[in-house]
C-alpha atoms as a PDB file:
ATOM      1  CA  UNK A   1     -56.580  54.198 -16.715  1.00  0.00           C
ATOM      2  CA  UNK A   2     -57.588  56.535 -14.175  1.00  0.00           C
ATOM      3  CA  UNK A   3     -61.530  56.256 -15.598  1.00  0.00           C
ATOM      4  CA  UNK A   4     -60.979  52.315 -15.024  1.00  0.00           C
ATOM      5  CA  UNK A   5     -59.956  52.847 -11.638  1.00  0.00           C
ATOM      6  CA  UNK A   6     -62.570  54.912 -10.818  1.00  0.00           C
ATOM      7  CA  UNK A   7     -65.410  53.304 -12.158  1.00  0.00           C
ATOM      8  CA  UNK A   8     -64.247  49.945 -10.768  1.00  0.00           C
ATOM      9  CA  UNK A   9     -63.264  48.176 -14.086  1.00  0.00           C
ATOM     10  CA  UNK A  10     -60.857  45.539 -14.969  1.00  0.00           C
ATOM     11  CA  UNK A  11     -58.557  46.454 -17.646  1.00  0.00           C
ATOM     12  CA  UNK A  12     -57.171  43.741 -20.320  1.00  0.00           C
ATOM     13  CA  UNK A  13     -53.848  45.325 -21.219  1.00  0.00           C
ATOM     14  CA  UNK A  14     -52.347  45.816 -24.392  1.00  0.00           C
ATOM     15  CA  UNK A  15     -49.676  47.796 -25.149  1.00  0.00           C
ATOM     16  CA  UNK A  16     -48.068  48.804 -28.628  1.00  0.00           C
ATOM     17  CA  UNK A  17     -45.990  51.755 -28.269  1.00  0.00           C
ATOM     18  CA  UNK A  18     -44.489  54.588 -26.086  1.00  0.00           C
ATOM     19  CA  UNK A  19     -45.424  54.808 -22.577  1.00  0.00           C
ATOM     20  CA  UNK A  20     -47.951  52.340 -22.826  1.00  0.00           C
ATOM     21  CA  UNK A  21     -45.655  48.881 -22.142  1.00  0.00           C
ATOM     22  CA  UNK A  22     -44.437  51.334 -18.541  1.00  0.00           C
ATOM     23  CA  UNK A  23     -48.311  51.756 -18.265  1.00  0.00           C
ATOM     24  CA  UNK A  24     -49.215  47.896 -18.621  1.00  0.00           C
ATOM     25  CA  UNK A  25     -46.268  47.226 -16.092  1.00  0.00           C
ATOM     26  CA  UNK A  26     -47.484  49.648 -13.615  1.00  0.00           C
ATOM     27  CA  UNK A  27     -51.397  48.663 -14.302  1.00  0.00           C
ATOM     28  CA  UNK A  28     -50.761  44.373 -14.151  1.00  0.00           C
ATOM     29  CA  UNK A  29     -47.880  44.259 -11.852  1.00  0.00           C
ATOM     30  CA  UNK A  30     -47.725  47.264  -9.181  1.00  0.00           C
ATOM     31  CA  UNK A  31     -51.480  47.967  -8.982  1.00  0.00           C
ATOM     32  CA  UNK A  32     -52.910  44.627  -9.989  1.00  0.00           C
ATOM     33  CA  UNK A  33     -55.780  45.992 -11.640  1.00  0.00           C
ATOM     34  CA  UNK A  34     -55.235  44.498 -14.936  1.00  0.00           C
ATOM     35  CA  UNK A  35     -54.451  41.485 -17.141  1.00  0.00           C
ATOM     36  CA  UNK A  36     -51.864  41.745 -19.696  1.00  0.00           C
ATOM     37  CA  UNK A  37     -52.676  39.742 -23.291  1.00  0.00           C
ATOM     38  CA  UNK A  38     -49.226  38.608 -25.003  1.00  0.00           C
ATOM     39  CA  UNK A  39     -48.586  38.922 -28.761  1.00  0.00           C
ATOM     40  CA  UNK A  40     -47.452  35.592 -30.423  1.00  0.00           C
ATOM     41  CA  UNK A  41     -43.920  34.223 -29.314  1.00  0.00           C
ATOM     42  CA  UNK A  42     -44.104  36.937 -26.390  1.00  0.00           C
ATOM     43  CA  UNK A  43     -42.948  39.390 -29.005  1.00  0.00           C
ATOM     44  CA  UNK A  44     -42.793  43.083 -27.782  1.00  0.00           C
ATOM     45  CA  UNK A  45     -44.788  44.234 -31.362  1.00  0.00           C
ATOM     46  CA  UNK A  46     -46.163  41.382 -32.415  1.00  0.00           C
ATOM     47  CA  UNK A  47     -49.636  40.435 -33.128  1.00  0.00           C
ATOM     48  CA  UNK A  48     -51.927  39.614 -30.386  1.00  0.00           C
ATOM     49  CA  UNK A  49     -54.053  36.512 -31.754  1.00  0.00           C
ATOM     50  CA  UNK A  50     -57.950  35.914 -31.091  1.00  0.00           C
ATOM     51  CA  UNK A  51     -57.113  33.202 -28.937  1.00  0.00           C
ATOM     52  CA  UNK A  52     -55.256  34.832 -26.709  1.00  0.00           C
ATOM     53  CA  UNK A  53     -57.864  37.857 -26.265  1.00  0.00           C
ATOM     54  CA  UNK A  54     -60.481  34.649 -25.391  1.00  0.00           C
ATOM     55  CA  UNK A  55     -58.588  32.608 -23.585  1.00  0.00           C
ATOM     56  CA  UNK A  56     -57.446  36.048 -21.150  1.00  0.00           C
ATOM     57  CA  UNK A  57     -61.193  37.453 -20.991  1.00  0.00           C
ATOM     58  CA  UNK A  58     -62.234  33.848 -19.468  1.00  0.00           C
ATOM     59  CA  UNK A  59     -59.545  34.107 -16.891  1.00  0.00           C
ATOM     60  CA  UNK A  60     -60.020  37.805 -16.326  1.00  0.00           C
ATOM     61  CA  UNK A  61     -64.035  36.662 -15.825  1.00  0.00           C
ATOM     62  CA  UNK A  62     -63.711  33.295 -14.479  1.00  0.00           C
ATOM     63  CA  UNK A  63     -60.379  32.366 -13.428  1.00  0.00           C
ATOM     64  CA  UNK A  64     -58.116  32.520  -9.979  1.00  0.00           C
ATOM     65  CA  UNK A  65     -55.992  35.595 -11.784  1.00  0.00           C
ATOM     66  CA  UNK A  66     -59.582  37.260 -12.602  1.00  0.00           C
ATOM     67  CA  UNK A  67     -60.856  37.207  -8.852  1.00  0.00           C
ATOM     68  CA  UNK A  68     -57.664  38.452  -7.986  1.00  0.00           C
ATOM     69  CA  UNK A  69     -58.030  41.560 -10.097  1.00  0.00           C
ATOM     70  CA  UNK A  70     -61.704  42.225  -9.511  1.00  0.00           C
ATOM     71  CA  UNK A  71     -61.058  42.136  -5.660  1.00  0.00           C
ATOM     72  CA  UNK A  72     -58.382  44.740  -6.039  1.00  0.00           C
ATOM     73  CA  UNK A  73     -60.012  46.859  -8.919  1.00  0.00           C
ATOM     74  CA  UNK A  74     -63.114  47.178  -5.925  1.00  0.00           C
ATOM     75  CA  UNK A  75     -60.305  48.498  -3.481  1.00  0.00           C
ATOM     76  CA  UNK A  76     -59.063  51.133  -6.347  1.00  0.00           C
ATOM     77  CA  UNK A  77     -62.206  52.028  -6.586  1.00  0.00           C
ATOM     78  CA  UNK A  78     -62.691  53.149  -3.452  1.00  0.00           C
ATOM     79  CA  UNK A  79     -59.764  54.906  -2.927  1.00  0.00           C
ATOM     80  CA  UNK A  80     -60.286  56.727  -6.222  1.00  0.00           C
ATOM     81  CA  UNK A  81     -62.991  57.287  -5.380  1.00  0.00           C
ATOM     82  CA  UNK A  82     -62.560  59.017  -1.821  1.00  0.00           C
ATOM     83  CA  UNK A  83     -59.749  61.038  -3.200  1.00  0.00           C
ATOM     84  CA  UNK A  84     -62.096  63.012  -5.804  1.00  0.00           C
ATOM     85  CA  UNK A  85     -64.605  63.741  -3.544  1.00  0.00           C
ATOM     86  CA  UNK A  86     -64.836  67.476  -1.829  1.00  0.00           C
ATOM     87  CA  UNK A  87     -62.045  67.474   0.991  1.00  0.00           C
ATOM     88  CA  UNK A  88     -60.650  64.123  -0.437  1.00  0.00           C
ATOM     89  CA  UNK A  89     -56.669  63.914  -1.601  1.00  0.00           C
ATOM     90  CA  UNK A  90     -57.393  64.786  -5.663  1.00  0.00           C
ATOM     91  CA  UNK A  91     -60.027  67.473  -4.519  1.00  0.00           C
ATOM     92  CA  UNK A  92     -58.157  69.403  -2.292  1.00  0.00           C
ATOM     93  CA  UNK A  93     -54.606  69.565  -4.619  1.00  0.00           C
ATOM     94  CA  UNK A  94     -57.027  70.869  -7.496  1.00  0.00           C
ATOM     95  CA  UNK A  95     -58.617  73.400  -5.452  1.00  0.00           C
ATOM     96  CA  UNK A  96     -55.065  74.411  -4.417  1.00  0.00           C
ATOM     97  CA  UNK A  97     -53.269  74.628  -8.136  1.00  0.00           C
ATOM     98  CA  UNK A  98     -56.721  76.294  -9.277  1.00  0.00           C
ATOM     99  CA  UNK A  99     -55.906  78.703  -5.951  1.00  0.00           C
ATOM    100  CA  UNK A 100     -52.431  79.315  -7.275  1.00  0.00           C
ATOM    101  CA  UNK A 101     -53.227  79.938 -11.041  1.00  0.00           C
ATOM    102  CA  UNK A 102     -55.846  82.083  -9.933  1.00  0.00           C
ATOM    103  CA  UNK A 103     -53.628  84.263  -7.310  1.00  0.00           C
ATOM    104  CA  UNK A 104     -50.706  84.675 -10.384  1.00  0.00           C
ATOM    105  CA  UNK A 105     -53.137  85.887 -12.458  1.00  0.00           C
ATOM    106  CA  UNK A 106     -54.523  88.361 -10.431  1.00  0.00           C
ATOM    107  CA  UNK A 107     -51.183  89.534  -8.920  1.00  0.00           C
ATOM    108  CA  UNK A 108     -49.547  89.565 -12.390  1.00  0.00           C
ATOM    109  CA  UNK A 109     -47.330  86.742 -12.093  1.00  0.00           C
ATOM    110  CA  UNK A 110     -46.676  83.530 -14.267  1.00  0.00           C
END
């Protein structure tokens, strides 16, 4: 997920197992970055049908819900993006953990 945000791509969602229905939930509904495809009779496990792959890719390229989601990958984006970059949000906490590794080591610590 976090390469799809930061390369500005859409995401098609499917989950099958473990964290990945929380992921889905946080990806389609909180961020808005995504589409989620259904498995037949809105199953949890079920099978996820050709149709329903084609019939979500045309929305996520062509339809209202697909606009939606590219305007707000492009936002993402550019947050991700400004966070990884030197003195942005991600940059700076690494340089700090790598700072506090780095000082344990050399003072003996764990």
């Amino acid at each position: 997920m976090l390469e799809s945000m930061c390369a500005g791509v859409a995401v098609l969602a499917m989950p099958l197992m473990a964290e990945q229905h929380l992921n889905v939930r946080l990806v389609v509904e909180e961020i808005g970055m995504g589409l989620r495809l259904w498995p037949r009779d809105m199953v949890a496990r079920g099978v996820v049908g050709a149709e329903e792959v084609a019939k979500m890719v045309v929305e996520l390229m062509e339809g209202e819900g697909g606009r939606r989601v590219r305007k707000r990958v492009e936002a993402v984006r550019e947050v991700a993006y400004g966070a990884m970059k030197d003195g942005g949000s991600s940059s700076t906490t690494l340089d700090s953990l790598i700072g506090h590794v780095c000082g344990a080591v050399h003072s003996g610590g764990t």
